[in-house]
N, C-alpha and C. Protein backbone atom coordinates (compact mmCIF):
# COMPACT_ATOMS: atom_id res chain seq x y z
N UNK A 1 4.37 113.64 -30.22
CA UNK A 1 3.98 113.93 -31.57
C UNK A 1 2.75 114.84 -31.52
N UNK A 2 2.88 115.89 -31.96
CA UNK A 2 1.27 116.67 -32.54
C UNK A 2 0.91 116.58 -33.02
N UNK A 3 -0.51 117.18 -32.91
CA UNK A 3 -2.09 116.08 -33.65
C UNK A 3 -1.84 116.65 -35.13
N UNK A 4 -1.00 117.49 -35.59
CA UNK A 4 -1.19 117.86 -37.11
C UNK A 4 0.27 116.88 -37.41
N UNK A 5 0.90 116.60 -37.14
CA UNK A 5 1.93 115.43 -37.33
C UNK A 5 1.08 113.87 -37.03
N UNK A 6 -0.10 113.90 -36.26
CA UNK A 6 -0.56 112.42 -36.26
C UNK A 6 -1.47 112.12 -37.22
N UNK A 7 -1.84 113.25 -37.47
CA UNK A 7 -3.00 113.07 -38.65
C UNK A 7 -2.29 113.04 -40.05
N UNK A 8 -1.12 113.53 -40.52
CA UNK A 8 -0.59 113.46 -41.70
C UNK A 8 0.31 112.15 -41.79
N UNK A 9 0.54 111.66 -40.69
CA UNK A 9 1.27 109.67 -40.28
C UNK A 9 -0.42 109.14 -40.91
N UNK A 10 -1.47 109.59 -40.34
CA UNK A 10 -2.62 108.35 -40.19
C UNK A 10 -2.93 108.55 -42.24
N UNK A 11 -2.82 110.00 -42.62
CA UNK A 11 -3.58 109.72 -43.81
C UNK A 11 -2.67 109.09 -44.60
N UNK A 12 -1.35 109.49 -44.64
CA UNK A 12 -0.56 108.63 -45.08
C UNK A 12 -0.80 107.04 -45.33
N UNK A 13 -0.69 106.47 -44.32
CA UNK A 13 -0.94 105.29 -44.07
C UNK A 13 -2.02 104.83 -44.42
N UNK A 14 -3.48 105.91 -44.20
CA UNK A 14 -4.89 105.22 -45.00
C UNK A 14 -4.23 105.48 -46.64
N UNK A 15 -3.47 105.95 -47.17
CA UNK A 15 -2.92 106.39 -48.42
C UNK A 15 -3.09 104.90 -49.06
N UNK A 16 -1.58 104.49 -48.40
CA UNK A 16 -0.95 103.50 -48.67
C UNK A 16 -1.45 101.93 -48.45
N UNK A 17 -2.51 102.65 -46.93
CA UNK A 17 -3.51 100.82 -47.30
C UNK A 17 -4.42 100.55 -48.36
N UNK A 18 -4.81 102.12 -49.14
CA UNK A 18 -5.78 101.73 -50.04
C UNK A 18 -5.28 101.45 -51.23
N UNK A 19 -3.90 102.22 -51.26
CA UNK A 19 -3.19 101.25 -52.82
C UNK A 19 -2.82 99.96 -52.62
N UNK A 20 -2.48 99.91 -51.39
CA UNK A 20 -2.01 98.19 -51.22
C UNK A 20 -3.87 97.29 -51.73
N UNK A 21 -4.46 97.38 -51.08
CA UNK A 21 -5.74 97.06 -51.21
C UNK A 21 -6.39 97.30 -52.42
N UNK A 22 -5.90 98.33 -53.49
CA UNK A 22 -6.44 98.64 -54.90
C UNK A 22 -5.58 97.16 -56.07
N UNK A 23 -4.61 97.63 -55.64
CA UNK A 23 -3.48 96.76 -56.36
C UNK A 23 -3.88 95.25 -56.36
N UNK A 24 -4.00 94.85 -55.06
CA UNK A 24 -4.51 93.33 -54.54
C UNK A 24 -5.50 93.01 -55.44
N UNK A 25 -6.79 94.40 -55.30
CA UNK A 25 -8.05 93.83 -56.25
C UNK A 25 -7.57 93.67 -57.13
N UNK A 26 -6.63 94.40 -58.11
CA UNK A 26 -6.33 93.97 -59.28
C UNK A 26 -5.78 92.93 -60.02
N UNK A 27 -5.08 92.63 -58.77
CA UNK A 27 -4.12 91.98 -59.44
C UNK A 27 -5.46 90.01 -58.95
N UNK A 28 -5.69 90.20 -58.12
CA UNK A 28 -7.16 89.55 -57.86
C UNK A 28 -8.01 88.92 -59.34
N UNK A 29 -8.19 90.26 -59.11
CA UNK A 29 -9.35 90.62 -60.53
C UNK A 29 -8.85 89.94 -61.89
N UNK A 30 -7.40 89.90 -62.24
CA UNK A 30 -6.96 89.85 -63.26
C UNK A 30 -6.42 88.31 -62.91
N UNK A 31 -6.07 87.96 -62.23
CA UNK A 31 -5.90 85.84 -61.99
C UNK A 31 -7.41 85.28 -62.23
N UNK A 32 -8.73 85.99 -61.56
CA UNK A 32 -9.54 85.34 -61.84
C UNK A 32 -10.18 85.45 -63.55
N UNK A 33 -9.58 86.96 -63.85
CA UNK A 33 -10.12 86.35 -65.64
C UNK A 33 -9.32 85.65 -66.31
N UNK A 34 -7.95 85.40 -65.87
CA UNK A 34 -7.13 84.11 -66.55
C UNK A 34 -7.52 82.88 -66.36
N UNK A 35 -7.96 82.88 -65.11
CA UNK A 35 -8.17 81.49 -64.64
C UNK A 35 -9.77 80.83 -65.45
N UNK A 36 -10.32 81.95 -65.70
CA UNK A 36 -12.28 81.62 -66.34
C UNK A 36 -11.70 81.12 -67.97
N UNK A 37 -10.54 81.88 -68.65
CA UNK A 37 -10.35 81.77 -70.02
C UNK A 37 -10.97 79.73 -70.11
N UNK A 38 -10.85 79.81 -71.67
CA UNK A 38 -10.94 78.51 -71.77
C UNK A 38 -9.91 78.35 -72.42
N UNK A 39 -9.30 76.74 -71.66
CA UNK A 39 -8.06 76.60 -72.78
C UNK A 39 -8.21 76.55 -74.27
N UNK A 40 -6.88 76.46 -74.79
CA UNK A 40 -7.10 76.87 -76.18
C UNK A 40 -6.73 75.08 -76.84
N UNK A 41 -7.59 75.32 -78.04
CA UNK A 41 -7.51 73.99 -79.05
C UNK A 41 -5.31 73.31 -78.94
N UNK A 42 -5.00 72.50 -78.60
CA UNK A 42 -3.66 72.50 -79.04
C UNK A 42 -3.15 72.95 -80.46
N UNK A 43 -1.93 73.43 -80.36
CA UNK A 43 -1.47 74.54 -81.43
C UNK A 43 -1.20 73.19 -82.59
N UNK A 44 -1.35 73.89 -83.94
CA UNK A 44 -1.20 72.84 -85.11
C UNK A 44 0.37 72.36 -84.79
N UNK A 45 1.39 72.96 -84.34
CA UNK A 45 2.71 72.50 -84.03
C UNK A 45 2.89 71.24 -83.07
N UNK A 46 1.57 71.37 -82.17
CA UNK A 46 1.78 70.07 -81.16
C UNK A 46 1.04 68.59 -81.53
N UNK A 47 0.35 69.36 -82.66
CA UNK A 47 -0.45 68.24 -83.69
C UNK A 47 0.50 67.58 -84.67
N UNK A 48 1.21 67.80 -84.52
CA UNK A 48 2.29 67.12 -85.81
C UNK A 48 3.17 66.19 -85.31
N UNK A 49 3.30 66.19 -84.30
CA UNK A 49 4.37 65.09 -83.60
C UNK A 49 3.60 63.84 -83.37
N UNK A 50 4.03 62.68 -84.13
CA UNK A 50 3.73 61.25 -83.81
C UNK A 50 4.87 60.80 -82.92
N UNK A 51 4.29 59.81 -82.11
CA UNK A 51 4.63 59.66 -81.19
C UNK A 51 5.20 57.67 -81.73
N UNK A 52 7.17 57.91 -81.25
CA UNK A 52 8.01 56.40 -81.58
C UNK A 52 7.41 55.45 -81.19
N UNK A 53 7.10 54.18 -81.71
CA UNK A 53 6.98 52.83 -80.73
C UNK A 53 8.18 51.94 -80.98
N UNK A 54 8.58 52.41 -79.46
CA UNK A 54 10.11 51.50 -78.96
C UNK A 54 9.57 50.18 -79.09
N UNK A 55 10.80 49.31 -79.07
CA UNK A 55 11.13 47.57 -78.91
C UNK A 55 10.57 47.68 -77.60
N UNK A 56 9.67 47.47 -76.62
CA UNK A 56 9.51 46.99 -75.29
C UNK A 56 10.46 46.55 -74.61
N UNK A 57 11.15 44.97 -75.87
CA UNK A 57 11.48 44.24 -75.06
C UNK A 57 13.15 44.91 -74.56
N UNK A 58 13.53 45.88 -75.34
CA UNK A 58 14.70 46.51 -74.97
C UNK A 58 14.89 47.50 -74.58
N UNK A 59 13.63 48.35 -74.53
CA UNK A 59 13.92 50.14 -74.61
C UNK A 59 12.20 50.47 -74.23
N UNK A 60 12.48 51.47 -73.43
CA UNK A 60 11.25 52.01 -72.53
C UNK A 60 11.93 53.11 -72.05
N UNK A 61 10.76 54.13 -72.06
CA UNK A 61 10.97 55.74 -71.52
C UNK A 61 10.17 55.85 -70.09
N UNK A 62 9.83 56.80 -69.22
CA UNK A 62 9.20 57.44 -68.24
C UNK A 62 8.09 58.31 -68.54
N UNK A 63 6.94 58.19 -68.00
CA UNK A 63 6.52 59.21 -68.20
C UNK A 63 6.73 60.67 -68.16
N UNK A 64 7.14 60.87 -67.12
CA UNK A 64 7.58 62.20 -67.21
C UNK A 64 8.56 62.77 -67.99
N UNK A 65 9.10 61.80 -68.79
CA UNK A 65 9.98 62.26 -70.14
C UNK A 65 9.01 62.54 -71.13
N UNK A 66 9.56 63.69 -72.46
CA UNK A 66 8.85 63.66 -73.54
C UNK A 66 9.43 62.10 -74.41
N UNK A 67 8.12 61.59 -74.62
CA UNK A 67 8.63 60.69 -75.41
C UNK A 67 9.11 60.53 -77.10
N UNK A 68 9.50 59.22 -77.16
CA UNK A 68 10.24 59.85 -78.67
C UNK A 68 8.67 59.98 -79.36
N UNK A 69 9.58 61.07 -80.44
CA UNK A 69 8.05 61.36 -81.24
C UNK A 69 9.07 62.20 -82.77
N UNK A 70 8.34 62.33 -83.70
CA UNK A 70 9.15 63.15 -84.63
C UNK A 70 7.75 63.85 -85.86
N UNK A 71 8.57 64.51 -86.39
CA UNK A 71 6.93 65.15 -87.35
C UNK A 71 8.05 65.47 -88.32
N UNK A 72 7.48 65.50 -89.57
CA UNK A 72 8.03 66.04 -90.86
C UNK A 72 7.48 66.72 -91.14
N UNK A 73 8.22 68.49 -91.72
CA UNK A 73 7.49 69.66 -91.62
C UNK A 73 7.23 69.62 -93.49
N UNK A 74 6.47 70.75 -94.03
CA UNK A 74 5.73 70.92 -95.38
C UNK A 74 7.23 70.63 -95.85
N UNK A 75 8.41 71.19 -95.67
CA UNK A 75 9.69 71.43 -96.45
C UNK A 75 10.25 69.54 -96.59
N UNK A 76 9.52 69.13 -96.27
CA UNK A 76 9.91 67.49 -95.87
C UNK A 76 11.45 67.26 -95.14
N UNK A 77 11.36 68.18 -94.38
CA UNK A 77 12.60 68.26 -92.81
C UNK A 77 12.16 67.49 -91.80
N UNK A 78 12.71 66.30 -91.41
CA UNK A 78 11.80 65.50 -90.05
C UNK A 78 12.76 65.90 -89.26
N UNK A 79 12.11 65.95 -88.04
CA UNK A 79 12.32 66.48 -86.63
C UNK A 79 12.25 65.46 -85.44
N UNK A 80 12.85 65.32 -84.82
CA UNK A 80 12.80 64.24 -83.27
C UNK A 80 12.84 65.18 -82.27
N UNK A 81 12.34 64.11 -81.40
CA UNK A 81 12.39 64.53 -79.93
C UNK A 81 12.13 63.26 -78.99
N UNK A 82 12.42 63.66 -77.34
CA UNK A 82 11.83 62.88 -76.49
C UNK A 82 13.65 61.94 -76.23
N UNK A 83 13.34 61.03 -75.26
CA UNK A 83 14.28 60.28 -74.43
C UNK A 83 13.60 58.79 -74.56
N UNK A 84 14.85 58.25 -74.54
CA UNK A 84 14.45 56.71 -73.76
C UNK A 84 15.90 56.03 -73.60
N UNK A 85 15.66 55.03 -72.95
CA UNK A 85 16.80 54.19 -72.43
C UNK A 85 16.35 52.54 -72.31
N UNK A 86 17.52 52.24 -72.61
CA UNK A 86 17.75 50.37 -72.41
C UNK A 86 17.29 50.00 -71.48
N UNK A 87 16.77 48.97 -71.44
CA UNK A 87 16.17 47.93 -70.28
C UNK A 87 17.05 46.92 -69.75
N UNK A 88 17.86 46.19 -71.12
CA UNK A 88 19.08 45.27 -70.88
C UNK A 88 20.11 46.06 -71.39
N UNK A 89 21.66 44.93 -71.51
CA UNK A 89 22.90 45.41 -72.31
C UNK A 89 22.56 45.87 -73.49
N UNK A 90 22.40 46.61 -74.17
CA UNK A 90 22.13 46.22 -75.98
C UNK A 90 23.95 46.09 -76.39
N UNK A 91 23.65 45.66 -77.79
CA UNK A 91 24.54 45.15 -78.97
C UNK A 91 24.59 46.68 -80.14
N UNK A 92 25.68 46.89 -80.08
CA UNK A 92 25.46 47.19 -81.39
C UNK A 92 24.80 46.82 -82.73
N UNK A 93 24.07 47.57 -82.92
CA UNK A 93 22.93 47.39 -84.15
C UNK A 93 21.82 46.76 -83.78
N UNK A 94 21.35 46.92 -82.57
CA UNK A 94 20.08 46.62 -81.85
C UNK A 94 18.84 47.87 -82.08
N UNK A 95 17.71 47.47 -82.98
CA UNK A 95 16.98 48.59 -84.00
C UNK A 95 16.13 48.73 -82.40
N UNK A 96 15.81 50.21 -81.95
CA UNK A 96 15.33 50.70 -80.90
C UNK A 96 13.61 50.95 -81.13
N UNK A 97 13.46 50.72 -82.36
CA UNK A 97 12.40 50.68 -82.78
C UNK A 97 11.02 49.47 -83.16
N UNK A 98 9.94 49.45 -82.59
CA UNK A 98 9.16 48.21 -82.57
C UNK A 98 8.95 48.36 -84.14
N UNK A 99 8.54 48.92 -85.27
CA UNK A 99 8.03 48.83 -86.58
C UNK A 99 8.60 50.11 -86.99
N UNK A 100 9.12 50.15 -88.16
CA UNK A 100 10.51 51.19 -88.91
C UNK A 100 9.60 52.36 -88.94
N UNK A 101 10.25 53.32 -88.71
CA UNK A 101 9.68 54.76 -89.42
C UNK A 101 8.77 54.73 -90.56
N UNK A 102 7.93 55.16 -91.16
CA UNK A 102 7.72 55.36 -92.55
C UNK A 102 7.67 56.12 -93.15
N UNK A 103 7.66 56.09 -94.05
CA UNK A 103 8.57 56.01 -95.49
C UNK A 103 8.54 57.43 -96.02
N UNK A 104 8.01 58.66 -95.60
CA UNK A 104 7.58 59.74 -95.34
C UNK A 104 8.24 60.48 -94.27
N UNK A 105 9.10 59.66 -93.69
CA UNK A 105 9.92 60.61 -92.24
C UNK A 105 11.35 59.69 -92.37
N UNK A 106 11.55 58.90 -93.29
CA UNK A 106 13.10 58.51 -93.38
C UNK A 106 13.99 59.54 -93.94
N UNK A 107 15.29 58.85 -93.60
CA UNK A 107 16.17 59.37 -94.74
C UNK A 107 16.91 58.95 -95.79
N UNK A 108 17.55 60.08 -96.47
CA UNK A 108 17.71 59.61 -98.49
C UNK A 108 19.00 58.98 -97.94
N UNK A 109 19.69 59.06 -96.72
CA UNK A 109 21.16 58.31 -96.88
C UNK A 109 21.07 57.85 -95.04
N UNK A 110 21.71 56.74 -94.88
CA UNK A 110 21.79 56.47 -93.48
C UNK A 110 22.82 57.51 -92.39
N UNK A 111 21.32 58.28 -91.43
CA UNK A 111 21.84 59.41 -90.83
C UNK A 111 22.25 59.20 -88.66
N UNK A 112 23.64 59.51 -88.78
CA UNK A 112 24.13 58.93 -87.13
C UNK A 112 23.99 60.38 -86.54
N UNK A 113 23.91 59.66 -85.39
CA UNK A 113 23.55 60.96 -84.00
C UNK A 113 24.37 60.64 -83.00
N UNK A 114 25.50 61.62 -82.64
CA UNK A 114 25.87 61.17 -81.70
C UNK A 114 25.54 62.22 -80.67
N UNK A 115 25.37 61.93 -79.44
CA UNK A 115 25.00 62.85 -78.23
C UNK A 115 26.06 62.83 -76.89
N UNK A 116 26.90 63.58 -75.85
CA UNK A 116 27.36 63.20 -75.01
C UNK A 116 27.02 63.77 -74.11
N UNK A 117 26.85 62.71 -72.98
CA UNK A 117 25.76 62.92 -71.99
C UNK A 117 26.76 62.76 -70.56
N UNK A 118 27.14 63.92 -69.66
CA UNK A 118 27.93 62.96 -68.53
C UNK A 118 28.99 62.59 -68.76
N UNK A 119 29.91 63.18 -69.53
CA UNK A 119 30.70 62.76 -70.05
C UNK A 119 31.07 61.16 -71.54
N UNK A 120 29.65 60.78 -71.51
CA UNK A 120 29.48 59.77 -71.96
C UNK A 120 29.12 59.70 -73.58
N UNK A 121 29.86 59.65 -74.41
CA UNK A 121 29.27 59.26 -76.24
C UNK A 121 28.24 58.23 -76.16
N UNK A 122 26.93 58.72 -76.56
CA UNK A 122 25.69 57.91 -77.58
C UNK A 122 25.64 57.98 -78.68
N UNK A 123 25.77 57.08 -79.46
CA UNK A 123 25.41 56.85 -80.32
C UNK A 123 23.95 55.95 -80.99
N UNK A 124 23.51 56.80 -82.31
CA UNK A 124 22.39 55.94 -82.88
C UNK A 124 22.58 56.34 -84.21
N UNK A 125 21.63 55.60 -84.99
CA UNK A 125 21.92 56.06 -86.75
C UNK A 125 20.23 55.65 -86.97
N UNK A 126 19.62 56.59 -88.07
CA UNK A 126 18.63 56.46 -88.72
C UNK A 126 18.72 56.31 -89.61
N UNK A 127 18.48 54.81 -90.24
CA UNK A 127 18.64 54.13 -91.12
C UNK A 127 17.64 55.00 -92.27
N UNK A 128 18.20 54.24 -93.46
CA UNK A 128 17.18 54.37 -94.93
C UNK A 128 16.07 54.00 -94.85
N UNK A 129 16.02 52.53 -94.30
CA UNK A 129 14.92 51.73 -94.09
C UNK A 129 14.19 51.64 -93.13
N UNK A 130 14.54 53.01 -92.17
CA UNK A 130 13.45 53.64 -90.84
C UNK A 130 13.63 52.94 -89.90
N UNK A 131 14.69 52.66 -89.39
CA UNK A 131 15.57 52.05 -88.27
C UNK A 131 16.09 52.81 -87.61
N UNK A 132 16.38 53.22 -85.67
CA UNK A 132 16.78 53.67 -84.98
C UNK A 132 18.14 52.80 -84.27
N UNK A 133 18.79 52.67 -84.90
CA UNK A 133 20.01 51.90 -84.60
C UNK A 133 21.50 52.08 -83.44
N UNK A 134 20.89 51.30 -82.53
CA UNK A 134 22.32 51.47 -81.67
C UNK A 134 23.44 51.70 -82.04
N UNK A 135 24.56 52.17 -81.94
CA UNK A 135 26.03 52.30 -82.66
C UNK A 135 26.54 51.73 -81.79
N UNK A 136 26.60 51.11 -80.34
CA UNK A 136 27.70 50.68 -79.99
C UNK A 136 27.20 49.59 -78.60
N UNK A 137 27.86 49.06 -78.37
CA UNK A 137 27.26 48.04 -76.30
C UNK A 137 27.00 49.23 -75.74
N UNK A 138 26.03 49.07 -74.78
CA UNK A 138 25.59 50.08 -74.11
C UNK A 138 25.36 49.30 -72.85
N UNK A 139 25.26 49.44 -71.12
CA UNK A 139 24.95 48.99 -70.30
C UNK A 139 23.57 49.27 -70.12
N UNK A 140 22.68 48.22 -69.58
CA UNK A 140 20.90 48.65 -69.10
C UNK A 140 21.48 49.95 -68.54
N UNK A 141 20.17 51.33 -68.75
CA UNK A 141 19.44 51.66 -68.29
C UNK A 141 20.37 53.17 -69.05
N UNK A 142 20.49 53.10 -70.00
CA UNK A 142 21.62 54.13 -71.16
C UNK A 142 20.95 54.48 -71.47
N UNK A 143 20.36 56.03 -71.05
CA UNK A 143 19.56 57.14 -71.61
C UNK A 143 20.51 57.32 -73.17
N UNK A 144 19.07 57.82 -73.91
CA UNK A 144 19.01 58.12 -75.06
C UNK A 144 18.23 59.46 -75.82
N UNK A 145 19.05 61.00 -76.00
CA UNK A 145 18.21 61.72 -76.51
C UNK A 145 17.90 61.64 -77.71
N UNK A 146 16.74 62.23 -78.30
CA UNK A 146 16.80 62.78 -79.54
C UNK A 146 16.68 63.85 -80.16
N UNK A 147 16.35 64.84 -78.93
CA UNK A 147 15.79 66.22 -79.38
C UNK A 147 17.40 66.51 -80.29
N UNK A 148 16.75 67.58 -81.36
CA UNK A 148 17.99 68.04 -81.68
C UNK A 148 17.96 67.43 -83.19
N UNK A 149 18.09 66.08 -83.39
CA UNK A 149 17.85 65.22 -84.85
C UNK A 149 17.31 65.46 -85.45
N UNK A 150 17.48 65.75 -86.98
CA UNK A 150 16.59 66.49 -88.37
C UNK A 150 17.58 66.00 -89.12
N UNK A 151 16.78 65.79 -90.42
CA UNK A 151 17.31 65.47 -91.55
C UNK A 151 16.36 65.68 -92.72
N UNK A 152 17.12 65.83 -93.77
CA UNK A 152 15.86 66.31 -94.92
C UNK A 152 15.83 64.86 -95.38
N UNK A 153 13.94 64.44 -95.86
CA UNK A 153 13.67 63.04 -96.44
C UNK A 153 13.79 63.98 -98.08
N UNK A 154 12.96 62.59 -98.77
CA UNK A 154 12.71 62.33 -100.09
C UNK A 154 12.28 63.85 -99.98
N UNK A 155 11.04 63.73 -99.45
CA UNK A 155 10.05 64.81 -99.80
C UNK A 155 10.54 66.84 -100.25
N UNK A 156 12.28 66.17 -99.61
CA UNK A 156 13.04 68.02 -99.41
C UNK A 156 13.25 68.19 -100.90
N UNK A 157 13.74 67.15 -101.37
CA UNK A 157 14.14 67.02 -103.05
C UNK A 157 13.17 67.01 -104.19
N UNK A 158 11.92 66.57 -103.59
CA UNK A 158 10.67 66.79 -104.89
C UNK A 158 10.88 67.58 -105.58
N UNK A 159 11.36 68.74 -105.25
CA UNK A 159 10.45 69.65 -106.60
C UNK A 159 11.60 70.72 -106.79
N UNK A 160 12.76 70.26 -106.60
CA UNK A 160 14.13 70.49 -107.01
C UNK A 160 14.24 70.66 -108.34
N UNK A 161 15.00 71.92 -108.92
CA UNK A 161 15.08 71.68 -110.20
C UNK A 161 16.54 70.63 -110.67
N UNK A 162 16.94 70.38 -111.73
CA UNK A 162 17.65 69.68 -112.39
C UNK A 162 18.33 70.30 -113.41
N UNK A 163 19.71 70.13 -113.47
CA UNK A 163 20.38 70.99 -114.62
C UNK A 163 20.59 69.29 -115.65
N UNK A 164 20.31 70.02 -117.17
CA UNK A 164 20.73 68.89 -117.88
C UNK A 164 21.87 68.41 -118.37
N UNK A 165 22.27 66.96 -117.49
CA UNK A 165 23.71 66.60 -117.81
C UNK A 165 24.01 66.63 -119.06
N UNK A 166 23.54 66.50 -120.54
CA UNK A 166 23.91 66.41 -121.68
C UNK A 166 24.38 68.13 -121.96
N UNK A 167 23.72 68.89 -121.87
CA UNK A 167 23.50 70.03 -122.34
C UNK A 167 24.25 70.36 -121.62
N UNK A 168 24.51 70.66 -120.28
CA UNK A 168 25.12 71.64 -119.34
C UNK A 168 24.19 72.87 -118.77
N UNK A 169 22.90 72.71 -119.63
CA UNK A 169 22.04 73.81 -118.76
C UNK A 169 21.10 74.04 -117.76
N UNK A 170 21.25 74.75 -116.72
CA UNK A 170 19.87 74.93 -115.80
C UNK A 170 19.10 76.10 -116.19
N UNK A 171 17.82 75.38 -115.45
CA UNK A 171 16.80 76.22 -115.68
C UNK A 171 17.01 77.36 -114.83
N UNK A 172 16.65 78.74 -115.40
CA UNK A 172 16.71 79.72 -114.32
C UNK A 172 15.10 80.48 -114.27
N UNK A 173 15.31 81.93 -113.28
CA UNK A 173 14.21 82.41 -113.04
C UNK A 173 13.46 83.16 -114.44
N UNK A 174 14.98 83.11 -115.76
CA UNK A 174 14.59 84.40 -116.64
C UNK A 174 14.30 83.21 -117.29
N UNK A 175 14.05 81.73 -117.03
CA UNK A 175 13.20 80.99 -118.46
C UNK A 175 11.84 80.50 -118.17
N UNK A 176 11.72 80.60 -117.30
CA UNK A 176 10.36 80.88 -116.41
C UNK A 176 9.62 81.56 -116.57
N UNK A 177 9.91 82.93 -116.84
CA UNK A 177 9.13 84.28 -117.50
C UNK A 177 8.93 83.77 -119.43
């Protein structure tokens, strides 16, 4: 090789170690100002989820599951989430719940969920009266989702208008003006 062929290999190569080495700082540079940020307040969305209290004596989740939890949004739409499963056999109509929903996250008619898991149908129903209700025998240790479950409460219907049964008329936008 000749020295004007070794010298255009070497600058090359100092080329390419100093972008490798520019890049590194950067990319360096830029993990350590992510890493200094301060975390942020939790988002008002992760503030809204209350968190189920299961029957103990029948039903218990994992930690590393999200647990049940549900939030009712301004539109009065409640929302679930999270897992849990049986401890023993349950019975049909075994309430999965230690103290009912209230009365602010129920629903206007008794609402069923079914999920299939593994080939397997779950069933549950959310009662009127804020009950998480088994639908069927289940063997210990019968995972249970809920993500996915919504239903509109009382609160979706507040401020609904009403047409008058005598009359036959609804209100519209042009009686408003």
């Amino acid at each position: 090789m000749s020295r004007r062929a070794r010298a255009r290999a070497g600058w090359s190569t100092r080329v390419a170690i100093a972008v490798t080495l520019a890049l590194g700082a950067a990319t360096r540079g830029r993990a350590a100002a992510e890493a200094s940020v301060e975390p942020s307040a939790p988002s008002a969305a992760a503030s809204r989820w209350r968190e189920l209290a299961l029957d103990e004596d029948a039903f218990e989740t994992v930690k590393s599951y999200d647990r049940p939890s549900y939030y009712v949004d301004a539109g009065g739409r409640a929302r679930f989430r999270g897992w849990f499963s049986n401890t023993a056999t349950t019975e049909a109509g075994s309430d999965a719940l230690a103290t009912p929903l209230p009365a602010e996250a129920r629903p206007t008619r008794d609402e069923p969920w079914k999920v299939t898991m593994k080939g397997a149908e779950r069933s549950l129903t959310v009662t009127m009266d804020g009950k998480i209700v088994v639908g069927d025998e289940y063997d210990a240790n019968t995972w249970f989702v809920l993500n996915g479950l919504e239903f509109d409460t009382a609160a979706a219907f507040a401020e609904e208008e009403t047409c008058d049964a005598a009359s036959g008329s609804c209100p519209t936008a042009r009686d408003e003006l």
